[in-house]
PDB file of N, CA and C in Angstrom:
ATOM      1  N   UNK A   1     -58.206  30.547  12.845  1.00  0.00           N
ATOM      2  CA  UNK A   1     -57.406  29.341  13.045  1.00  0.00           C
ATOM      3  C   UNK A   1     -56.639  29.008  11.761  1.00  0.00           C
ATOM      4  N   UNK A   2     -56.425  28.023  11.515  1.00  0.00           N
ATOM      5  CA  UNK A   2     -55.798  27.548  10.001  1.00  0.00           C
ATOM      6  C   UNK A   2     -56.524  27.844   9.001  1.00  0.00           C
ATOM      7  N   UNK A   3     -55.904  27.952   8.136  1.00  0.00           N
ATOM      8  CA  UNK A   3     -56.370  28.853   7.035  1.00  0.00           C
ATOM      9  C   UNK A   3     -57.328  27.479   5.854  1.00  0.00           C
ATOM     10  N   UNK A   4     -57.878  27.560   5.128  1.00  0.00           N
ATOM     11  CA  UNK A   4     -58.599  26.699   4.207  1.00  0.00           C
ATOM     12  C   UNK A   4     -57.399  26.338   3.368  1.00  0.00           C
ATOM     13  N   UNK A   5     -57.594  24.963   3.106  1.00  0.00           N
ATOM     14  CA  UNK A   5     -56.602  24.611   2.028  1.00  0.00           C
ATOM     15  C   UNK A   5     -55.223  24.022   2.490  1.00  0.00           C
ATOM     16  N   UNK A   6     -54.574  25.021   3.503  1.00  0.00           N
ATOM     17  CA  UNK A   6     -53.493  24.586   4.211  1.00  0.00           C
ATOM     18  C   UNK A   6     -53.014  23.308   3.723  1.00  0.00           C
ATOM     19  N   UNK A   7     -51.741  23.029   3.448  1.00  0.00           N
ATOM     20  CA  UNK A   7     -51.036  21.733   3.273  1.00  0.00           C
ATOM     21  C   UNK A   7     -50.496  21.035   5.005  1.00  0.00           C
ATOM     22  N   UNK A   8     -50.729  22.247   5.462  1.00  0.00           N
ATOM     23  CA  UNK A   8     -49.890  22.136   6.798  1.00  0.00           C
ATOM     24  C   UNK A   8     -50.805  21.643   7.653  1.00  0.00           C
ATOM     25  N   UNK A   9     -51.948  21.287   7.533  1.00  0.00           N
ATOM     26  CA  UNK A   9     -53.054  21.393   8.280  1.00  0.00           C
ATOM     27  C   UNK A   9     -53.112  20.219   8.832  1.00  0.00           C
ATOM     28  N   UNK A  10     -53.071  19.591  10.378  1.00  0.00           N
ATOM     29  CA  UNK A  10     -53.348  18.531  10.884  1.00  0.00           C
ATOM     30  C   UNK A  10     -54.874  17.897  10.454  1.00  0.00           C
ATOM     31  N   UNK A  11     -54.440  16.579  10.020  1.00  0.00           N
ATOM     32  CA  UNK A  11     -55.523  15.564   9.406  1.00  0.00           C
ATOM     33  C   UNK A  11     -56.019  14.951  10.824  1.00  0.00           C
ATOM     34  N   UNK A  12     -55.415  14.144  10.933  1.00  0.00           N
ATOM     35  CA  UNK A  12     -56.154  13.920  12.596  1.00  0.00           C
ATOM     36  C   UNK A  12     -54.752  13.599  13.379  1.00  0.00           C
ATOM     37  N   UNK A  13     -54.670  13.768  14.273  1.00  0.00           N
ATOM     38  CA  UNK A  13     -53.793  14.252  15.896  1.00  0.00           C
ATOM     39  C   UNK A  13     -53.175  12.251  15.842  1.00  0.00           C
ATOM     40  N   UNK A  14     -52.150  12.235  15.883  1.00  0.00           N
ATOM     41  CA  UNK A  14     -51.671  11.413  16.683  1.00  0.00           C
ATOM     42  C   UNK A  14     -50.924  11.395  17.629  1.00  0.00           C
ATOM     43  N   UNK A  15     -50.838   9.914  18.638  1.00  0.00           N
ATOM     44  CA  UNK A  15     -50.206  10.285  20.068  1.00  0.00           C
ATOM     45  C   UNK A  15     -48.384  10.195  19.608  1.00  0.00           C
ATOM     46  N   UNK A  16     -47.902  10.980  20.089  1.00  0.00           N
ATOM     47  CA  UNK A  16     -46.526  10.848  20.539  1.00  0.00           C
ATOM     48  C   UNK A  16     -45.740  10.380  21.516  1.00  0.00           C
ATOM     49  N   UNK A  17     -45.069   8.781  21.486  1.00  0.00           N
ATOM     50  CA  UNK A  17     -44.433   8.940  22.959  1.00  0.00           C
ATOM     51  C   UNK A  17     -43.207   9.146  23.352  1.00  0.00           C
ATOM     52  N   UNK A  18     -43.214   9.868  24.156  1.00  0.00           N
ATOM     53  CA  UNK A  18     -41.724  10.623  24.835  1.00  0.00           C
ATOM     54  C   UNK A  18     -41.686   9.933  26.105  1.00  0.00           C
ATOM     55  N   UNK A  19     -40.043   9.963  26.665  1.00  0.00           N
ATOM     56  CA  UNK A  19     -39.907   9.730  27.434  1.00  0.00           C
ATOM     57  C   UNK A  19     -39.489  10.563  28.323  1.00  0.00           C
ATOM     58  N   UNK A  20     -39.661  10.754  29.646  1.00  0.00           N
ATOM     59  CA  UNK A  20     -39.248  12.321  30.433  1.00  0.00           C
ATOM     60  C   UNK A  20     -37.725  12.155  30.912  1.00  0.00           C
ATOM     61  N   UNK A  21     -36.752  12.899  30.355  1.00  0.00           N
ATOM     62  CA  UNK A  21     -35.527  13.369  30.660  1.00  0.00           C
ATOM     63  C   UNK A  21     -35.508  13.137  32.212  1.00  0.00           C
ATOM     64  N   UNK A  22     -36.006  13.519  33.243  1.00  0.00           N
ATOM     65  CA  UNK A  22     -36.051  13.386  34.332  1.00  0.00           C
ATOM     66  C   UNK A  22     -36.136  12.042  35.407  1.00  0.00           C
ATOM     67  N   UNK A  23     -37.730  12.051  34.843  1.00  0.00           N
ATOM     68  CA  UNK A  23     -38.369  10.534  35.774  1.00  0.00           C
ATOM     69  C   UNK A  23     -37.701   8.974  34.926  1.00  0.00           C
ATOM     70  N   UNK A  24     -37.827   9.241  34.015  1.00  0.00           N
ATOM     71  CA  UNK A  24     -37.821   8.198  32.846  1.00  0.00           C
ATOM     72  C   UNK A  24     -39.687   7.382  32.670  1.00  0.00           C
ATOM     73  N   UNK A  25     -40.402   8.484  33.174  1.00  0.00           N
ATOM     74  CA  UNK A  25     -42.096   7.839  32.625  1.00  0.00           C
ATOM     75  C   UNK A  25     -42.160   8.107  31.256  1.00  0.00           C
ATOM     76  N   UNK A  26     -43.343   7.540  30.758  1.00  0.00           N
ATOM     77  CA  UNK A  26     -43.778   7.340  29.466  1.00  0.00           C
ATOM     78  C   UNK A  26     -44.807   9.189  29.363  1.00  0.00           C
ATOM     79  N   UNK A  27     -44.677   9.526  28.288  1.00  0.00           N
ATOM     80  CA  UNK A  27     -45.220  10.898  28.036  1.00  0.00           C
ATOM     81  C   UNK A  27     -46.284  11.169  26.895  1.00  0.00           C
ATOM     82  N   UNK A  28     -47.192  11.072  27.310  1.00  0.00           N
ATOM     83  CA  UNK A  28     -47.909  10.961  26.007  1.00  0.00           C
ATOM     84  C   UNK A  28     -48.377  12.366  25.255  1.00  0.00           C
ATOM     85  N   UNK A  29     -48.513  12.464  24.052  1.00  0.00           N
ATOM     86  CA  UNK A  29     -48.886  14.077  23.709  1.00  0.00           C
ATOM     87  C   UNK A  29     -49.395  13.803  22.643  1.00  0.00           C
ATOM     88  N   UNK A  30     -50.151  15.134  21.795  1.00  0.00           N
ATOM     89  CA  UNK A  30     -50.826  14.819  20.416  1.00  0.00           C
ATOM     90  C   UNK A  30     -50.030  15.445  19.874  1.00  0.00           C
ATOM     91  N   UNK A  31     -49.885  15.271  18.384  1.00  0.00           N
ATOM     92  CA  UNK A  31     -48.935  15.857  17.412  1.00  0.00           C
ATOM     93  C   UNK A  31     -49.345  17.468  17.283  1.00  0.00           C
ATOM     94  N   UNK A  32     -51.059  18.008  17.616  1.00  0.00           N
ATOM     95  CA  UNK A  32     -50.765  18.659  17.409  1.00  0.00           C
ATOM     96  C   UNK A  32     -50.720  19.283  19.092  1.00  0.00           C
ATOM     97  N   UNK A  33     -50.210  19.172  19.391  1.00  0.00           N
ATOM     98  CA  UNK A  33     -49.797  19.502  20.885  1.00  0.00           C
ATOM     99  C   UNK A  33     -48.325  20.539  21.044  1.00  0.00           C
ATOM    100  N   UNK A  34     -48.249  21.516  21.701  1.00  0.00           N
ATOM    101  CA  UNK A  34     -46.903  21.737  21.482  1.00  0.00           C
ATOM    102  C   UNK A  34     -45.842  21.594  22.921  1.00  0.00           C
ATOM    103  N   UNK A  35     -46.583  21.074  23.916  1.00  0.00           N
ATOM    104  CA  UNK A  35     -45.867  20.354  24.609  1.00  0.00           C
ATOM    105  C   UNK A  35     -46.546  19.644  25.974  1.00  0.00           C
ATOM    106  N   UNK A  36     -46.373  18.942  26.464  1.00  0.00           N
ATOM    107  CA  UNK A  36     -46.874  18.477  27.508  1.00  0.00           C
ATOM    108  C   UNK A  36     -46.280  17.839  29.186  1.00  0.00           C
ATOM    109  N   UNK A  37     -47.274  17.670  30.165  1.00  0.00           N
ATOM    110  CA  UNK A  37     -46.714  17.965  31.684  1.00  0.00           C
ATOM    111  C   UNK A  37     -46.526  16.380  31.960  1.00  0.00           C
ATOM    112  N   UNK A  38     -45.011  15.867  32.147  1.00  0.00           N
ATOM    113  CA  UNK A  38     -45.247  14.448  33.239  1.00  0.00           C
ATOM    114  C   UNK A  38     -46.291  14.486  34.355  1.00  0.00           C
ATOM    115  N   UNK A  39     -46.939  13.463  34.220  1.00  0.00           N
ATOM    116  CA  UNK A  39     -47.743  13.256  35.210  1.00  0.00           C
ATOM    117  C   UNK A  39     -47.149  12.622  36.235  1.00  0.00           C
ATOM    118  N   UNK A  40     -46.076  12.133  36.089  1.00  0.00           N
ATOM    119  CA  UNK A  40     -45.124  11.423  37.714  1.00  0.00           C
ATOM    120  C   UNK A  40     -44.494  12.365  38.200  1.00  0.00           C
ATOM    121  N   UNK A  41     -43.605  13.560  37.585  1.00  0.00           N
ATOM    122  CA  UNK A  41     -42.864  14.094  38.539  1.00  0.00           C
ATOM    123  C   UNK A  41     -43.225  16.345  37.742  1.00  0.00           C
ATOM    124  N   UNK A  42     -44.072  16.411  36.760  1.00  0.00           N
ATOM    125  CA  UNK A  42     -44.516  17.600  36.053  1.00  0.00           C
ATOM    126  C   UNK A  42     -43.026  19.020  35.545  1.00  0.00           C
ATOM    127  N   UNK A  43     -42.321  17.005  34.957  1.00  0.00           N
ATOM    128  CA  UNK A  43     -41.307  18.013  34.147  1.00  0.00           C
ATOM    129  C   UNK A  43     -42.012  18.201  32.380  1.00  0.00           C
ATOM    130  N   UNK A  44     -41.538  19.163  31.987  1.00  0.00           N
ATOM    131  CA  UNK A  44     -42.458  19.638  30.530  1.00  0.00           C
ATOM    132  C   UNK A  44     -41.656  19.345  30.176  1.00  0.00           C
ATOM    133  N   UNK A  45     -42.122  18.123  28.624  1.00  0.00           N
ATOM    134  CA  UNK A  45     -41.924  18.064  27.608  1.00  0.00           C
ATOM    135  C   UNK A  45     -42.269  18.896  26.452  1.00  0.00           C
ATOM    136  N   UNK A  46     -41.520  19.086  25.433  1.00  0.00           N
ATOM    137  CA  UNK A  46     -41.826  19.675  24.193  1.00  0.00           C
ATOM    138  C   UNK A  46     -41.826  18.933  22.868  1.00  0.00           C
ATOM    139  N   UNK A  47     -43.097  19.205  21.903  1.00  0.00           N
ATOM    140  CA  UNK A  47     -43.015  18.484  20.604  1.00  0.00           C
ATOM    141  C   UNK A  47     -41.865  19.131  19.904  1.00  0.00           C
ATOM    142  N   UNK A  48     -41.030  18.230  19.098  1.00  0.00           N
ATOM    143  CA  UNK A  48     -39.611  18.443  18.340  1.00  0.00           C
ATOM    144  C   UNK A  48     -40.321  17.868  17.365  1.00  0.00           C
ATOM    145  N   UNK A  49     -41.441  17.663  16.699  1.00  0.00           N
ATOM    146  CA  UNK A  49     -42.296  17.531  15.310  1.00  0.00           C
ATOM    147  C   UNK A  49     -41.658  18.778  14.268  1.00  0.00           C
ATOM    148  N   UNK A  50     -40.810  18.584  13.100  1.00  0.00           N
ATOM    149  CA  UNK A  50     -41.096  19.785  12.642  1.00  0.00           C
ATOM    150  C   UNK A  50     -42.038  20.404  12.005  1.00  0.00           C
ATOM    151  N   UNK A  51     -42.402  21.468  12.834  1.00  0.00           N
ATOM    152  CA  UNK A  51     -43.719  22.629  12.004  1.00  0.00           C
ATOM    153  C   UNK A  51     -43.618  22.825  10.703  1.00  0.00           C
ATOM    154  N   UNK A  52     -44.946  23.158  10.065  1.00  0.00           N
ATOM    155  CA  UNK A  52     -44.769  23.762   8.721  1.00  0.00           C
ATOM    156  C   UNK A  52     -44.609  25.632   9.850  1.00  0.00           C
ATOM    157  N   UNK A  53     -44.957  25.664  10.544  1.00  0.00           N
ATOM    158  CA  UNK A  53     -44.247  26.948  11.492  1.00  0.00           C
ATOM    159  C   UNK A  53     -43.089  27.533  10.884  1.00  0.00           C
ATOM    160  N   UNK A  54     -42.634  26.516  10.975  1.00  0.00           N
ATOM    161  CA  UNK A  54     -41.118  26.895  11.091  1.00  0.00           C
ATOM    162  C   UNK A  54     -40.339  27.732   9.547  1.00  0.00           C
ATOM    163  N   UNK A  55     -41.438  26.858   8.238  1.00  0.00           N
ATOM    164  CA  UNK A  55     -41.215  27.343   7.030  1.00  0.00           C
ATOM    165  C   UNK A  55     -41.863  28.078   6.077  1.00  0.00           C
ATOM    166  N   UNK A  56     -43.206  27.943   6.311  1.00  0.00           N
ATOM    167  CA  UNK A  56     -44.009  28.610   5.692  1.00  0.00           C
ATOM    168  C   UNK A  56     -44.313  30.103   6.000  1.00  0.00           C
ATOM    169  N   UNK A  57     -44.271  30.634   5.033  1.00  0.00           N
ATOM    170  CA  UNK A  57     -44.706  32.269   4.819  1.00  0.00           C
ATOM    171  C   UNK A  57     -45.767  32.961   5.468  1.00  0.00           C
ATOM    172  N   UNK A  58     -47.406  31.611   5.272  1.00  0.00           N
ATOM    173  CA  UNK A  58     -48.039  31.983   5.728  1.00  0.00           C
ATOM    174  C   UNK A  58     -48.354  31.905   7.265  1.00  0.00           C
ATOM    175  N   UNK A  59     -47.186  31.004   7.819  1.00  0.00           N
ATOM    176  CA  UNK A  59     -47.744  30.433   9.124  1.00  0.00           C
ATOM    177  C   UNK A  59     -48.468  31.469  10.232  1.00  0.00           C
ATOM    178  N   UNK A  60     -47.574  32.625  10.912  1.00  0.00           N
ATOM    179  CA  UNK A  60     -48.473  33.655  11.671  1.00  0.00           C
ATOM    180  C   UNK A  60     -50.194  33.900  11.304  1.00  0.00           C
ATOM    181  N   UNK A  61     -50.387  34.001   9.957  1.00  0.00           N
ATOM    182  CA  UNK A  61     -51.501  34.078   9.677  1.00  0.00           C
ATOM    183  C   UNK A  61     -52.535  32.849   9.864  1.00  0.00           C
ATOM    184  N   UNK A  62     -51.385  31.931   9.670  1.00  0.00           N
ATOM    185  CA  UNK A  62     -52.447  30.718   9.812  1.00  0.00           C
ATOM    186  C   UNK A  62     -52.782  30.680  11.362  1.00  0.00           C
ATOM    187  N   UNK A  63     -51.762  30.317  11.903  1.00  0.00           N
ATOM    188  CA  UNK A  63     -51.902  30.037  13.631  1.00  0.00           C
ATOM    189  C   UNK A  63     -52.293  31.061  14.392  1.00  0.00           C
ATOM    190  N   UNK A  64     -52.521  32.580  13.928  1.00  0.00           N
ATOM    191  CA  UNK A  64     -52.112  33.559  15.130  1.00  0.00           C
ATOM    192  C   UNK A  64     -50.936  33.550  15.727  1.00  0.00           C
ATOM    193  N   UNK A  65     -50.683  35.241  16.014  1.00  0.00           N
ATOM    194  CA  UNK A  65     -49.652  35.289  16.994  1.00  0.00           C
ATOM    195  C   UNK A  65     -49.283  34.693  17.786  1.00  0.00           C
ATOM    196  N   UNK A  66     -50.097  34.435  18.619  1.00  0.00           N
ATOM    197  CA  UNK A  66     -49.740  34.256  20.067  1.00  0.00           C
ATOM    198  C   UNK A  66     -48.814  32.968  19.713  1.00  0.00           C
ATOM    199  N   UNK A  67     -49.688  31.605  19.076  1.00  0.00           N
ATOM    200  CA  UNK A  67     -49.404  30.394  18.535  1.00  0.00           C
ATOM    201  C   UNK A  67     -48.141  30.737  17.884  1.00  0.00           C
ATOM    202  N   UNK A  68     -47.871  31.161  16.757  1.00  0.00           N
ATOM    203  CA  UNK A  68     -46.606  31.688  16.060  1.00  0.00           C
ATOM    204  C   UNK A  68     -45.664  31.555  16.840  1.00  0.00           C
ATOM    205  N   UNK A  69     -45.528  32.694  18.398  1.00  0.00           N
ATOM    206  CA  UNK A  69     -44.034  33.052  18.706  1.00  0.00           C
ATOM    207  C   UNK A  69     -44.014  31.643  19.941  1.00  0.00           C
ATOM    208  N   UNK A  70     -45.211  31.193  20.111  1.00  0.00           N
ATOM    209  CA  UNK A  70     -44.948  30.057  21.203  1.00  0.00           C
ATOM    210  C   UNK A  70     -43.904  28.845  20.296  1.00  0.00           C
ATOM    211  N   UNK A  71     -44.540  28.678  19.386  1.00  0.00           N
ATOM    212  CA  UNK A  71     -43.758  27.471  18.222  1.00  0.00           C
ATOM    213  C   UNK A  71     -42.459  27.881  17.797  1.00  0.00           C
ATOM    214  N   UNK A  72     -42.080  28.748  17.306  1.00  0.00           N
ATOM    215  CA  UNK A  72     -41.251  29.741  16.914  1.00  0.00           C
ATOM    216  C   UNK A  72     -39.968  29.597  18.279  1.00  0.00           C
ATOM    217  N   UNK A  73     -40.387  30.217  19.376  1.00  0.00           N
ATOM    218  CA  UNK A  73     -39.709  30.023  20.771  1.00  0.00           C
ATOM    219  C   UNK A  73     -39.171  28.454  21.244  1.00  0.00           C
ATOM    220  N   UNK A  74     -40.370  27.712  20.978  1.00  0.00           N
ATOM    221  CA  UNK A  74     -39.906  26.196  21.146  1.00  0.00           C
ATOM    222  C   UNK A  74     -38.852  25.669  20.073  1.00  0.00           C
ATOM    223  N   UNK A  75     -38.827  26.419  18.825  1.00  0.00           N
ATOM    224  CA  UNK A  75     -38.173  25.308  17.774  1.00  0.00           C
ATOM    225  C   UNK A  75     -36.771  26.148  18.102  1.00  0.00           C
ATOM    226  N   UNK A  76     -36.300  27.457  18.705  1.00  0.00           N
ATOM    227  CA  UNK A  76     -35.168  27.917  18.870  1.00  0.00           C
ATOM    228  C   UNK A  76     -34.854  27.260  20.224  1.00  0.00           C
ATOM    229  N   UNK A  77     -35.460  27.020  21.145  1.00  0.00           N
ATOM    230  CA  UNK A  77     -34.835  26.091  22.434  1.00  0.00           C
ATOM    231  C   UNK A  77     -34.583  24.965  21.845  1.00  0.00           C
ATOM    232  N   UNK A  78     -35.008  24.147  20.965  1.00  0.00           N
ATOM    233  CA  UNK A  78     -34.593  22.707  20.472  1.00  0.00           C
ATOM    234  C   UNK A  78     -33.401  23.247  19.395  1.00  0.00           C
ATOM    235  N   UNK A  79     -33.354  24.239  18.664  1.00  0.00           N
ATOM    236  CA  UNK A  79     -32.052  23.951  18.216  1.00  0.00           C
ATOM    237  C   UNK A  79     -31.046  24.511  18.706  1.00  0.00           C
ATOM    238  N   UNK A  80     -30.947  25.285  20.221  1.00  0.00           N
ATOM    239  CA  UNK A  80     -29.985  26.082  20.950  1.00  0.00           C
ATOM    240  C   UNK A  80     -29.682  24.186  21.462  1.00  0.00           C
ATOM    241  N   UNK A  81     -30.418  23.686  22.056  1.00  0.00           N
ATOM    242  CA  UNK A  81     -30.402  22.276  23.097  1.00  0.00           C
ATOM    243  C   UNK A  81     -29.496  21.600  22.164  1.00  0.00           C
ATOM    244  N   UNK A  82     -29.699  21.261  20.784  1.00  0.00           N
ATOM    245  CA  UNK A  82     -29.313  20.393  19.939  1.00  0.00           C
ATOM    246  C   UNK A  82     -27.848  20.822  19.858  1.00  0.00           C
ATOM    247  N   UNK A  83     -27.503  22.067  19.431  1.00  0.00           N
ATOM    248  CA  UNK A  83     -25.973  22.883  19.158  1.00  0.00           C
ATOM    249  C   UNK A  83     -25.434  22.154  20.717  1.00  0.00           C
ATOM    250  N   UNK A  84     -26.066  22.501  22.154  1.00  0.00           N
ATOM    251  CA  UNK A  84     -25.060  22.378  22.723  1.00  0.00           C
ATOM    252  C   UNK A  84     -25.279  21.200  23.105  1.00  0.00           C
ATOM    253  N   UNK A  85     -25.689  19.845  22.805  1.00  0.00           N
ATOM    254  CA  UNK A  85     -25.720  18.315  22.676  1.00  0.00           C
ATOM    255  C   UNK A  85     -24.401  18.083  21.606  1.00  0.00           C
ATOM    256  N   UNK A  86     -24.328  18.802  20.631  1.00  0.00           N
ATOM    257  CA  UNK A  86     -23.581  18.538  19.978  1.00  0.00           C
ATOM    258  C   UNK A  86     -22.319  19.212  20.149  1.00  0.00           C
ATOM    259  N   UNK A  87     -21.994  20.252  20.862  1.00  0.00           N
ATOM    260  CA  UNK A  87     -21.365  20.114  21.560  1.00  0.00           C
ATOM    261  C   UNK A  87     -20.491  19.998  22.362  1.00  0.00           C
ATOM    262  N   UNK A  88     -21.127  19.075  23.409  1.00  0.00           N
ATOM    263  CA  UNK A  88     -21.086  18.395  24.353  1.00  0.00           C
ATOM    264  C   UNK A  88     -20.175  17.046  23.892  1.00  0.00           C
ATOM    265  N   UNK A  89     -21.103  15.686  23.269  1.00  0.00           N
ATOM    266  CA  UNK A  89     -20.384  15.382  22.548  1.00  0.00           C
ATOM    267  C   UNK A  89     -19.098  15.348  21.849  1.00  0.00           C
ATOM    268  N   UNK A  90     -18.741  16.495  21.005  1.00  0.00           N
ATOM    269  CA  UNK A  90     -17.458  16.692  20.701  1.00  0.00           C
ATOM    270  C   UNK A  90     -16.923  17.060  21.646  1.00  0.00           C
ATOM    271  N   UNK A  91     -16.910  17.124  22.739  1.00  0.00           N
ATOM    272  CA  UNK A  91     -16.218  17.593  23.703  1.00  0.00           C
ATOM    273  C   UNK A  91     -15.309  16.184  24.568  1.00  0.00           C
ATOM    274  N   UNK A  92     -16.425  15.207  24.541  1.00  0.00           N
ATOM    275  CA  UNK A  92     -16.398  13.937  25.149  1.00  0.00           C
ATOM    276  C   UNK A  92     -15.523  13.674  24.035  1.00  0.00           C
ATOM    277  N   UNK A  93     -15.426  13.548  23.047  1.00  0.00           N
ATOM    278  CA  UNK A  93     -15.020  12.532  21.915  1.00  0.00           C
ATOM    279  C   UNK A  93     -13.533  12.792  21.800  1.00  0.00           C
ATOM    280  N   UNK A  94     -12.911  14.462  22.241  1.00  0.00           N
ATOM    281  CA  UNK A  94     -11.802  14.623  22.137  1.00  0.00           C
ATOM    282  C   UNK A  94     -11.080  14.124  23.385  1.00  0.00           C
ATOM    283  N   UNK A  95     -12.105  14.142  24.430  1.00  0.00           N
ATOM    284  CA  UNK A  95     -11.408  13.887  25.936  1.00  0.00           C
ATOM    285  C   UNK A  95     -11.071  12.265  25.770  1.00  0.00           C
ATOM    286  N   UNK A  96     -11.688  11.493  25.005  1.00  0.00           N
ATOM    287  CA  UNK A  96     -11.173  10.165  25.516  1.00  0.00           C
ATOM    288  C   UNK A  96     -10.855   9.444  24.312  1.00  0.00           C
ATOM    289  N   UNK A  97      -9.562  10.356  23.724  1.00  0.00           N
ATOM    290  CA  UNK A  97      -8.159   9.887  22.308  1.00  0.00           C
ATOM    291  C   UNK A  97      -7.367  10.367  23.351  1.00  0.00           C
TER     292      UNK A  97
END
């Protein structure tokens, strides 16, 4: 699991609340969670927390693989989502000058 020492290392879990893109319910998740199911309508949310994943050298080693490319996979869908939010956006912003 995590390695001893870790700076990255969750101290204790707090809740996160999201709201679901979909239903508009309340979403609750733990930080260290990496994503979780609406319980009104079971659209998945994802934590957008940034990982020490994302920067650290040691992370694969710390988390395991498997953990690695799941986090890894999520933080490239949030910044593919984000590019085309943004956009999107500029897109709107030129349409209505």
């Amino acid at each position: 699991m995590i390695l001893e020492g870790c700076q990255g290392k969750p101290r204790t879990p707090e809740i996160l609340e999201k709201v679901c893109p979909q239903c508009g319910s309340e979403i609750e998740l733990f930080t260290c969670d990496t994503q979780a199911v609406c319980e009104h309508c079971g659209f998945v949310v994802y934590n957008d927390t940034l990982s020490c994943v994302q920067w650290c050298k040691y992370a694969r080693q710390c988390v395991g693989d498997a953990m690695y490319e799941q986090m890894m996979a999520i933080a490239e869908r949030q910044k593919a989502n984000r590019k085309l939010r943004k956009s999107e956006d500029n897109t709107h912003d030129q349409t209505d000058h």
